[in-house]
Protein backbone atom coordinates (compact mmCIF):
# COMPACT_ATOMS: atom_id res chain seq x y z
CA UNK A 1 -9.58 -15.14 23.43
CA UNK A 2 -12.67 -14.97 21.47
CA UNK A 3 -12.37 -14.42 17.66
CA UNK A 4 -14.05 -11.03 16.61
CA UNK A 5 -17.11 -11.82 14.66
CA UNK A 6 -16.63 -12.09 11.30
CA UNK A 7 -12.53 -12.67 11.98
CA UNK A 8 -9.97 -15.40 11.24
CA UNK A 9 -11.15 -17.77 13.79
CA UNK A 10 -7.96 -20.12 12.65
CA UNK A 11 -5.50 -17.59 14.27
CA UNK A 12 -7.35 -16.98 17.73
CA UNK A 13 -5.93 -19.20 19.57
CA UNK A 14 -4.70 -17.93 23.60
CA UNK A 15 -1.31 -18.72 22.48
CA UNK A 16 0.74 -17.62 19.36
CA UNK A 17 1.31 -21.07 17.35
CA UNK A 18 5.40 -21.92 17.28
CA UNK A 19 7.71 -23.46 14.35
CA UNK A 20 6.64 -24.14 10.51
CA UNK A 21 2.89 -23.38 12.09
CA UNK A 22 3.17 -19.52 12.12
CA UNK A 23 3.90 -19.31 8.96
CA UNK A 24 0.42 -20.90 7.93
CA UNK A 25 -0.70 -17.79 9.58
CA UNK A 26 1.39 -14.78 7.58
CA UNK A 27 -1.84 -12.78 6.30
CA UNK A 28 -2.10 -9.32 7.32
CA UNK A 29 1.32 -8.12 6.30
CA UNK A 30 0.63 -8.82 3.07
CA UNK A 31 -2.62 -7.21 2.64
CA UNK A 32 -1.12 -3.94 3.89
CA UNK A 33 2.07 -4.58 1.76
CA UNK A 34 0.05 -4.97 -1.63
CA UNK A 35 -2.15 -2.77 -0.65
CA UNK A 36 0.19 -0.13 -0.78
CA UNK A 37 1.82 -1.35 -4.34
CA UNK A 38 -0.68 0.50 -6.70
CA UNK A 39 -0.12 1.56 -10.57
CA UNK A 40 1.92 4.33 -9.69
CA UNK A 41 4.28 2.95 -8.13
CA UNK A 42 4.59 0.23 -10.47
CA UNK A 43 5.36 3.74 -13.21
CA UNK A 44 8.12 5.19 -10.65
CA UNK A 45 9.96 1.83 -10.25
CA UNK A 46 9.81 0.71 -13.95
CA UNK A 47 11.08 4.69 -14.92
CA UNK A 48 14.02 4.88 -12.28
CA UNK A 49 15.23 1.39 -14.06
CA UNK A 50 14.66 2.55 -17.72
CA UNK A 51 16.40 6.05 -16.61
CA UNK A 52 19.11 4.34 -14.43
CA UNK A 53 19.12 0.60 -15.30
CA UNK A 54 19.99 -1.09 -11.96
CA UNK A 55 21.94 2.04 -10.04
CA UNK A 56 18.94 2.46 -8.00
CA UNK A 57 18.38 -1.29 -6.89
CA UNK A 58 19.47 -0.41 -3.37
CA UNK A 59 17.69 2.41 -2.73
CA UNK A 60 14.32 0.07 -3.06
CA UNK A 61 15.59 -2.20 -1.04
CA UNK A 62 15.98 0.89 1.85
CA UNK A 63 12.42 1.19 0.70
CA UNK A 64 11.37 -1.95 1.85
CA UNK A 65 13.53 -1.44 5.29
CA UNK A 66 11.60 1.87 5.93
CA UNK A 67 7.96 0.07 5.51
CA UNK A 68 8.58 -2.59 7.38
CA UNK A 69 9.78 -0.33 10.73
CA UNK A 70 6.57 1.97 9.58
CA UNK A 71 4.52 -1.04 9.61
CA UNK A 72 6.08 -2.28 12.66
CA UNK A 73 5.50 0.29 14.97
CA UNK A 74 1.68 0.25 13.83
CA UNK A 75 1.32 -2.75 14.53
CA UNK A 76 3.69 -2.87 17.16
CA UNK A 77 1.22 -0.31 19.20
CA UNK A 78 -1.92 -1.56 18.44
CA UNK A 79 -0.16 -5.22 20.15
CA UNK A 80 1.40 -3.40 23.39
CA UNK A 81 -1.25 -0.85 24.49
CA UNK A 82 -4.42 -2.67 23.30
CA UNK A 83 -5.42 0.57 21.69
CA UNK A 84 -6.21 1.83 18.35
CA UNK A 85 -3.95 4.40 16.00
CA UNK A 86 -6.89 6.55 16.22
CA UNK A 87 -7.11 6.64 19.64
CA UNK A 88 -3.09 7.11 20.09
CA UNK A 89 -3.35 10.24 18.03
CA UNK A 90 -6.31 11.22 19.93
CA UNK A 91 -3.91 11.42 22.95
CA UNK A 92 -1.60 13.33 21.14
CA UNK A 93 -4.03 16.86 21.14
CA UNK A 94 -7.16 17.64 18.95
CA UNK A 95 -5.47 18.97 16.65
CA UNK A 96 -4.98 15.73 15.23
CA UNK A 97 -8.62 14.62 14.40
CA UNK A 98 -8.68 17.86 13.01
CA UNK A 99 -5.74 16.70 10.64
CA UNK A 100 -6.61 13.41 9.87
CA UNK A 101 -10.76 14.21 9.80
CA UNK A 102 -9.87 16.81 6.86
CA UNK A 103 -7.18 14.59 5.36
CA UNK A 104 -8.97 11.49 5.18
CA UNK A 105 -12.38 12.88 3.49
CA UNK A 106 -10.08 14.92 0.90
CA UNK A 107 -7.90 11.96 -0.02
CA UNK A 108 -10.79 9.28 0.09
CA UNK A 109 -12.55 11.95 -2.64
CA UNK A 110 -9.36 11.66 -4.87
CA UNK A 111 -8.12 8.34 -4.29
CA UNK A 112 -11.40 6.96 -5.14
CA UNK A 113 -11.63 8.41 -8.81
CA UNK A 114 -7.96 7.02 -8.78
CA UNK A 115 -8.01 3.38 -7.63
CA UNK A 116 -11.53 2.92 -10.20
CA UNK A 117 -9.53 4.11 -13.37
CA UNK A 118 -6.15 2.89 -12.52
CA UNK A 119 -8.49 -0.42 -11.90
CA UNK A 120 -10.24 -0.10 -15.39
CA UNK A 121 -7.11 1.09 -17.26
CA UNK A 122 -6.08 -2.75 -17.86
CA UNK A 123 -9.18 -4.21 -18.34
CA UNK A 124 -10.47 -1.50 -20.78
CA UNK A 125 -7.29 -2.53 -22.54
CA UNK A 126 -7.52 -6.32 -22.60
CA UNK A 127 -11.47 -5.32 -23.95
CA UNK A 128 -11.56 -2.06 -25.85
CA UNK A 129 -14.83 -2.81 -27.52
CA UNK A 130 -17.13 -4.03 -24.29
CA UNK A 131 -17.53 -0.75 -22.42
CA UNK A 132 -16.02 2.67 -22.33
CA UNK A 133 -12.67 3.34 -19.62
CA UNK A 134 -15.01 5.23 -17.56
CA UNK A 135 -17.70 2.57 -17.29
CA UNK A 136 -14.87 0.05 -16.25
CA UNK A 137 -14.10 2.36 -13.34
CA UNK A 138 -17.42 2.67 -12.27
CA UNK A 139 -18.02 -1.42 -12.20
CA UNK A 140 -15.06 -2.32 -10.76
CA UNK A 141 -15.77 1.07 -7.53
CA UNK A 142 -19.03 -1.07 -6.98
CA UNK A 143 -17.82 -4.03 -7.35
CA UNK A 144 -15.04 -2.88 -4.49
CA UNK A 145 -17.73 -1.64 -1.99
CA UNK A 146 -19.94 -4.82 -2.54
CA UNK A 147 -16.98 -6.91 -1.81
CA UNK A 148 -16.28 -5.24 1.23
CA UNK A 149 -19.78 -4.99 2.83
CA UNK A 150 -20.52 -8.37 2.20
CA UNK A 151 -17.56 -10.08 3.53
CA UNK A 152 -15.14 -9.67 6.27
CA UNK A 153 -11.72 -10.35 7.14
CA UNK A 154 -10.90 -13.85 6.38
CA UNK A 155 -12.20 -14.05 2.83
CA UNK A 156 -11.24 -10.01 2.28
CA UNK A 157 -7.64 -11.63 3.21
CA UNK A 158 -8.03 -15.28 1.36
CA UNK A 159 -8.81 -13.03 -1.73
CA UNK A 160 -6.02 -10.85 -1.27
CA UNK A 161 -3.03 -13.62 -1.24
CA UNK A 162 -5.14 -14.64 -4.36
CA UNK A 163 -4.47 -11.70 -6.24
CA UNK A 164 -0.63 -11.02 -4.58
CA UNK A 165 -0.08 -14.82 -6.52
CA UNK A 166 -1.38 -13.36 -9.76
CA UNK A 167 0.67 -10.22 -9.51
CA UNK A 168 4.20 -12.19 -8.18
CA UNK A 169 4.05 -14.92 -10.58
CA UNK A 170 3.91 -12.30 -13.61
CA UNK A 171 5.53 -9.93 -12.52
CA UNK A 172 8.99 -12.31 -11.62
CA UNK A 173 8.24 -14.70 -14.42
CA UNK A 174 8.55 -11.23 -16.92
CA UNK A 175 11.65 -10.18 -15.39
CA UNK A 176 13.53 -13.91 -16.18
CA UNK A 177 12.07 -13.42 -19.41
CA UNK A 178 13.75 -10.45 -20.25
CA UNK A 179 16.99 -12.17 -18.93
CA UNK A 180 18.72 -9.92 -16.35
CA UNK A 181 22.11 -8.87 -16.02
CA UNK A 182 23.16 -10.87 -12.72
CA UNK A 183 26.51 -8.78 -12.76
CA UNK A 184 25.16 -5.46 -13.19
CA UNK A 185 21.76 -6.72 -10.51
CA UNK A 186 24.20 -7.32 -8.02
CA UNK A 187 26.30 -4.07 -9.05
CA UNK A 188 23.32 -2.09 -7.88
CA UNK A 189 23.44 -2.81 -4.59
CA UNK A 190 25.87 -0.63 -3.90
CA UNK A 191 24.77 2.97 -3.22
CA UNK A 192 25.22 5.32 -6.04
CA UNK A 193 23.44 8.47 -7.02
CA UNK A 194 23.86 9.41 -10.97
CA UNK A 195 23.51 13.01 -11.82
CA UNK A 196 19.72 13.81 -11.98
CA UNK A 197 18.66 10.90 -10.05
CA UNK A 198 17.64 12.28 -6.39
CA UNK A 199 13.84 12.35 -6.50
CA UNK A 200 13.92 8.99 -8.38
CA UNK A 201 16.05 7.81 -5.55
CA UNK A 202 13.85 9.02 -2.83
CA UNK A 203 10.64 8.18 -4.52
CA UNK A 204 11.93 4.50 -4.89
CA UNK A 205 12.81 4.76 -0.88
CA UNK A 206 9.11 6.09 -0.14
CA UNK A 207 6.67 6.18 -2.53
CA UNK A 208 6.62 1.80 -3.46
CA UNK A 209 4.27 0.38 -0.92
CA UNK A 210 3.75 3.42 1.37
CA UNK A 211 0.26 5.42 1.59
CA UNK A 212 -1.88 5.55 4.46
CA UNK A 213 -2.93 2.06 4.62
CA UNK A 214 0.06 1.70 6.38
CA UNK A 215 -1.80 2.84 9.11
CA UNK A 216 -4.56 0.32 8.90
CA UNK A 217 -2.21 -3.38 9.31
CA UNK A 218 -2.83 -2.64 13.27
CA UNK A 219 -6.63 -2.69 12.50
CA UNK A 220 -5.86 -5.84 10.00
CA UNK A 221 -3.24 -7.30 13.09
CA UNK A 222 -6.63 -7.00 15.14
CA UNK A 223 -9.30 -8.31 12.71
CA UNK A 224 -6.57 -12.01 12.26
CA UNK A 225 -7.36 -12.26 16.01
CA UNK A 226 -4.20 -10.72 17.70
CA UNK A 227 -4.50 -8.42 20.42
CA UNK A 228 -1.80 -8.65 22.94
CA UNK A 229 1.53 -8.63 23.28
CA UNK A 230 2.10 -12.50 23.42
CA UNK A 231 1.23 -12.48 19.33
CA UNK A 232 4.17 -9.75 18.69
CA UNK A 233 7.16 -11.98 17.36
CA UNK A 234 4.02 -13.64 15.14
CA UNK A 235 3.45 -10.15 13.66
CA UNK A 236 6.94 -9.18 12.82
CA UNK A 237 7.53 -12.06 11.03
CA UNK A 238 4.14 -11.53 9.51
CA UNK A 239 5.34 -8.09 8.47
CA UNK A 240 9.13 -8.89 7.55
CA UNK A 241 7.37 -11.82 5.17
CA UNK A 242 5.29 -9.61 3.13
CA UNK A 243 7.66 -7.13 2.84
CA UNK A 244 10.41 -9.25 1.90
CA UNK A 245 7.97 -10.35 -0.71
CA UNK A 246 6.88 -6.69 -1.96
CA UNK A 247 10.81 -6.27 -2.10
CA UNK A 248 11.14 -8.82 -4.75
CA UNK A 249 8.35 -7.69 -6.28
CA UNK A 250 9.73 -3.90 -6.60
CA UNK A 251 12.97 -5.35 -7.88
CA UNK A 252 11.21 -7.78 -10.73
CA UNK A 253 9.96 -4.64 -11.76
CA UNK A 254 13.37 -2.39 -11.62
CA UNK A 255 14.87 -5.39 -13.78
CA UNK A 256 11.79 -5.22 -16.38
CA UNK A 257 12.73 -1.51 -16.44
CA UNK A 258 16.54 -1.81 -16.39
CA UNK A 259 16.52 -4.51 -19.20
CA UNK A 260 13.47 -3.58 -21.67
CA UNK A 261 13.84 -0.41 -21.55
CA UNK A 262 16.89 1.14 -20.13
CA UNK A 263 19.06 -0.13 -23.22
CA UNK A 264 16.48 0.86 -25.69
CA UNK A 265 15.91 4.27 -24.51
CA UNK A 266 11.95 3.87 -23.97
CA UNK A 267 10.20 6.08 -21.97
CA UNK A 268 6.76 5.88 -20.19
CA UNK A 269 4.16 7.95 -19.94
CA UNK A 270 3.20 8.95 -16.19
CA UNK A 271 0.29 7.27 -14.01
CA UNK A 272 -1.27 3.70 -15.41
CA UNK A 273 -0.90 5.30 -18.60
CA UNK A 274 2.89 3.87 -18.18
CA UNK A 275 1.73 0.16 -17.93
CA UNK A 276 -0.52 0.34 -20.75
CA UNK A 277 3.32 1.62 -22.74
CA UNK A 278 5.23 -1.22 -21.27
CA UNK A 279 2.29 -3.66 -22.39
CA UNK A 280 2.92 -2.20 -25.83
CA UNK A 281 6.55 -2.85 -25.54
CA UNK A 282 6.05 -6.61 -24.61
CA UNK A 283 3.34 -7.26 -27.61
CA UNK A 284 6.05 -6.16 -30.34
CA UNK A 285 8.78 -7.70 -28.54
CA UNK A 286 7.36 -10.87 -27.11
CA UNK A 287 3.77 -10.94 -28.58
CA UNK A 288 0.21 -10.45 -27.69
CA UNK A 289 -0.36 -12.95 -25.33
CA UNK A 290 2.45 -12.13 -23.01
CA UNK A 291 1.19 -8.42 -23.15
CA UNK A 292 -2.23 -9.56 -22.45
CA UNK A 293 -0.72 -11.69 -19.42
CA UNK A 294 1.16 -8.54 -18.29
CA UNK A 295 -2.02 -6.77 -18.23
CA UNK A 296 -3.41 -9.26 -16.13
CA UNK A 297 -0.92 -9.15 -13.70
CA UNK A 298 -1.62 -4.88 -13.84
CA UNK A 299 -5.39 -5.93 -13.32
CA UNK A 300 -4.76 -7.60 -10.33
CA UNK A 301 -1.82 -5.29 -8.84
CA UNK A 302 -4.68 -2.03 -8.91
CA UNK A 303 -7.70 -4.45 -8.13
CA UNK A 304 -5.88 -5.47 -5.03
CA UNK A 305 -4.73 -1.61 -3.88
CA UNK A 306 -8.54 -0.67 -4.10
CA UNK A 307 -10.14 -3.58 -2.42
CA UNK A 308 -7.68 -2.83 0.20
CA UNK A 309 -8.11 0.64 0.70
CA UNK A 310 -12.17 -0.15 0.73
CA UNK A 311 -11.27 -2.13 3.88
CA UNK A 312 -8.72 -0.66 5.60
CA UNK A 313 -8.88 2.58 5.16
CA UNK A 314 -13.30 2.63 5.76
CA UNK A 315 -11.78 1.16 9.29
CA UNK A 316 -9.48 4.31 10.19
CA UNK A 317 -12.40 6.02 9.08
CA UNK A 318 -15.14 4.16 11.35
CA UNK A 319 -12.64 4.40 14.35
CA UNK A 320 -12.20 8.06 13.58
CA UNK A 321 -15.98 8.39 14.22
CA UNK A 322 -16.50 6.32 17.24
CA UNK A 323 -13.70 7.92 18.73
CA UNK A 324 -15.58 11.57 18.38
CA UNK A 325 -18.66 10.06 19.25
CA UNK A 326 -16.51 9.40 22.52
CA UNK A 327 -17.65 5.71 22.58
CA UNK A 328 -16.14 2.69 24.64
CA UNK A 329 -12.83 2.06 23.11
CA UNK A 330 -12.67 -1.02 25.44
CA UNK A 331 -13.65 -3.11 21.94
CA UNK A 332 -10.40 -2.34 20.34
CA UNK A 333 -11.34 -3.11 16.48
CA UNK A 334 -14.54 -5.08 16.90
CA UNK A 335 -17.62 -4.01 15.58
CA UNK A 336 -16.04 -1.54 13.38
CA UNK A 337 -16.84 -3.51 9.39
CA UNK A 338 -20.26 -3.23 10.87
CA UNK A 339 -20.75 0.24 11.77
CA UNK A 340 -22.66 3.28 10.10
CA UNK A 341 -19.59 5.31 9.40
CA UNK A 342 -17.97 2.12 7.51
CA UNK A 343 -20.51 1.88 5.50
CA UNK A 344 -20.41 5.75 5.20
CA UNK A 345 -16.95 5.66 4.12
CA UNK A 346 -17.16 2.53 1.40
CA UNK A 347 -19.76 4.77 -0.35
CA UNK A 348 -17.91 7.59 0.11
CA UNK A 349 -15.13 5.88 -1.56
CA UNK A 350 -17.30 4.70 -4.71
CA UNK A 351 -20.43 7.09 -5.59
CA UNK A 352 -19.00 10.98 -5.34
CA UNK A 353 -15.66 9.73 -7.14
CA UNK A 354 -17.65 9.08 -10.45
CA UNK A 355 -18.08 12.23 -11.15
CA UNK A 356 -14.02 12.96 -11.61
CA UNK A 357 -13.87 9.88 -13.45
CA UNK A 358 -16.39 11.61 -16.34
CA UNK A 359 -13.92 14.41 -16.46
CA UNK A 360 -12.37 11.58 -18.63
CA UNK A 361 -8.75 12.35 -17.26
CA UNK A 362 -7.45 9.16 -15.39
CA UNK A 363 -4.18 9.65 -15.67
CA UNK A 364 -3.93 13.22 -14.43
CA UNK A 365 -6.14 11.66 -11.12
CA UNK A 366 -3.53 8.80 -10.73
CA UNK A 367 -0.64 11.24 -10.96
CA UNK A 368 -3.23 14.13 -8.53
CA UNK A 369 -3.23 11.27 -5.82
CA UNK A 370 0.40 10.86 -5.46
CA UNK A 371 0.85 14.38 -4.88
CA UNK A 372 -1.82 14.67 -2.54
CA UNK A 373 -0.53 11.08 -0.65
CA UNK A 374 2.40 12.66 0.42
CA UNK A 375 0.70 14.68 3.60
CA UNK A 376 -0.15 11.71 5.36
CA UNK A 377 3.24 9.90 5.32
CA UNK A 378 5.11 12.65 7.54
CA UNK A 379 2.43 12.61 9.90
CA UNK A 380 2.22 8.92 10.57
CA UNK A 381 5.87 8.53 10.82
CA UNK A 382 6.29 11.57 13.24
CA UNK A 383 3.46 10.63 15.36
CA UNK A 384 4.37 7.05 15.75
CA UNK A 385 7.47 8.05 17.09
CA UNK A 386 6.00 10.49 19.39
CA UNK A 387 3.65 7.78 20.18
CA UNK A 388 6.77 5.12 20.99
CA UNK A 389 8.80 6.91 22.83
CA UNK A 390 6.16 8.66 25.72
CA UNK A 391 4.66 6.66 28.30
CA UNK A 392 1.39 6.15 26.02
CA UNK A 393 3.18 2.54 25.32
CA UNK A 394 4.16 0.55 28.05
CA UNK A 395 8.14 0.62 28.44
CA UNK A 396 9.14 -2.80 27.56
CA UNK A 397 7.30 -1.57 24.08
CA UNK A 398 8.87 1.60 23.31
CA UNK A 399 10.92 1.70 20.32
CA UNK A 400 14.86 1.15 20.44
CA UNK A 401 17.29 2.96 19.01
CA UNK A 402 16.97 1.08 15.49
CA UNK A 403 13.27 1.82 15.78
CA UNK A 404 13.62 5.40 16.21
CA UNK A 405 16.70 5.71 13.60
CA UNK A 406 14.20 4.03 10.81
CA UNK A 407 10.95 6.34 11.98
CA UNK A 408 13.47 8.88 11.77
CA UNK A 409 14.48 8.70 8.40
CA UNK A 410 11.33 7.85 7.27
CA UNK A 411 9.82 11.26 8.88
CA UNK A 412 12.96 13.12 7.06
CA UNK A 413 12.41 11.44 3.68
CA UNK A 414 8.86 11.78 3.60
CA UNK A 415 9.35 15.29 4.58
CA UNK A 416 11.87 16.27 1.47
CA UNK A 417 9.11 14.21 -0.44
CA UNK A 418 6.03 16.40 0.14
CA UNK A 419 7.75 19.44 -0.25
CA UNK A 420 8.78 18.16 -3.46
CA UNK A 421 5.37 17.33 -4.34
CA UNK A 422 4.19 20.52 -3.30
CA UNK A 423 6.99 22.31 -5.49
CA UNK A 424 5.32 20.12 -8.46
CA UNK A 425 1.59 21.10 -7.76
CA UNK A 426 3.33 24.82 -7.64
CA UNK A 427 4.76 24.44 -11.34
């Protein structure tokens, strides 16, 4: 099988590798994994552990259970049909281009203003006197496009793993240093809800690592080089891998919550502005240099959501062109980083955004785009199962009744979650 131009040439071989020599090839799991870890989520896992110490350490690991089936199916029906998401939904009536064509330009509007502060927020902090937050946002939104029109996949992924290092190693190494509670860590697996802690609990299940580049590890499955069905056990361990990771990661942060500030009765401001807190929590108690390390590590958590979400998501959008335009969808993924509408989408992403980022309000934007995240989540849970269980995927590929028990509460959840956010916007 030819590589797609521009691809991972190492991993398109005819035949899946076997043993120790698949796991040379783990990649797009966790660019979709870390891509989906952004500042906010960072805020709602630190808060639920300086609210609830470690009661709510197995209701993140749920979290973790839910993305990988999400990402699983994805990925799972890009693999079996040789098709794209896109072109699934497409199947499904018009009514869904109509959905996600609306959806995606709205969100893409918001999210970019988002990703470019929560992106400048640590750097602005690390060097107050260089430039202004706003002009931090703006570098580091063309910075993002660059990056992604000038390279593709392989060194969009090699960068990625890069920056998931950065954000692992601080991230665990601060929650030894804060020296958890082993007893009262493994305590919190057992499912408990405390009074007042039910939209904690169900944002820890689906807001950490969940947004609609879910959608997009298919397109990144593709991009690596594997298109058919032979390359399926190599993605789900792909998938499991980086989500086991992300899992660890969520809980380094619960501890850091549960342990700095759960005893001292700290709270954090909402959005990014909640990091910057926690860094000044870590200066008086551990110094400036680990706070300055810390912000590092923030740096290259929200650096990594928006270079993802430059790729991936200016790929939905491409394919959600080209499959209007009615054009051959015989090329699954290929050609797509190269296209008009790509390009369309990248600057979409980066040039009408800066004008919400003068309003001079990031952390109202970070906290706008969780709100608004929430409508895509049902709808890519729902339709994947639709998608799954109809003769659209061949029937050795349909999901199982584990499959469809995971989409299922994942549709529910995300479902309680929107109307939630909703309720909030209301308020």
């Amino acid at each position: 099988m030819p590589a797609e131009k521009g691809g991972d040439t190492h991993s398109s071989a005819t035949r899946p590798p076997s043993g120790l020599a698949r796991w040379r090839l783990i990649g797009p799991g966790i660019v979709v994994a870390v891509t989906g870890v952004g500042a906010g989520d960072l805020v709602a896992t630190l808060v639920a552990g300086s609210r609830f110490g470690y009661t709510l350490l197995w209701a993140a690991i749920i979290g973790c259970v839910v993305k990988i089936a999400l990402a699983e199916a994805a990925g799972r029906y890009h693999l079996a049909t040789g098709k794209t998401i896109l072109e699934g939904w497409r199947s499904l009536g018009r009514w869904t281009s109509w959905y996600f064509g609306i959806y995606i330009l709205l969100w893409g509007f918001v999210y970019g203003a988002t990703a470019m502060s929560a992106t400048a927020l640590p750097l602005a902090a690390l060097f107050p006197d260089v430039m202004p937050l706003w002009a931090w946002g703006v570098l580091m939104g063309v910075f993002g496009a660059a990056f992604v029109l000038f390279n593709r996949y392989a060194v969009f992924e090699t960068v990625m793993k890069l920056l998931v290092g950065v954000m692992f190693v601080i991230v665990v190494g601060l929650s030894v240093l804060v020296a958890p509670s082993l007893g009262e860590l493994i305590g919190g697996l057992a499912p408990r809800l405390p009074e007042g802690a039910g939209i904690y609990t169900l944002g820890l299940i689906g807001g950490v690592g969940g947004t609609i580049t879910l959608a997009a590890y298919g397109y990144w499955v593709n991009a690596k080089g594997w298109r058919t069905p032979e390359w399926m056990s190599m993605m789900r361990l792909d998938n499991i891998a980086a989500y086991i990771l992300t899992g660890i990661f969520v809980i380094a942060m619960l501890i850091v919550g549960a342990e700095l500030l759960y005893s001292a009765q700290i709270a954090l401001a909402g959005g990014g502005r909640g990091l910057l807190d926690l860094g000044d929590v870590l200066a008086q108690r551990f110094g400036a240099p680990i706070a300055a390390i810390f912000l590092l590590g923030f740096f290259a958590t929200t650096l990594s959501s928006l270079l993802g979400v430059w790729q991936g998501v200016s790929l939905l959008f491409a394919d959600f062109v080209r499959n209007l335009s009615g054009s051959a969808m015989s090329e699954g993924t290929s050609g797509l980083e190269a296209s008009p509408a790509f390009r369309f989408y990248v600057f979409w992403l980066t040039v009408p955004p800066i004008a919400l980022l003068l309003l001079g309000r990031p952390f109202a934007l970070i906290i706008a785009y969780g709100a608004f995240g929430a409508f895509f989540m049902p709808f890519l849970a729902l339709t994947l199962m639709w998608l799954l269980n109809s003769a659209r995927t061949p029937a050795a590929w349909r999901s199982g009744w584990l499959s469809n028990a995971l989409l299922g509460l994942a549709a529910a959840l995300f479902v309680v979650l929107c109307i939630n956010e909703l309720g909030s916007l209301m308020s």
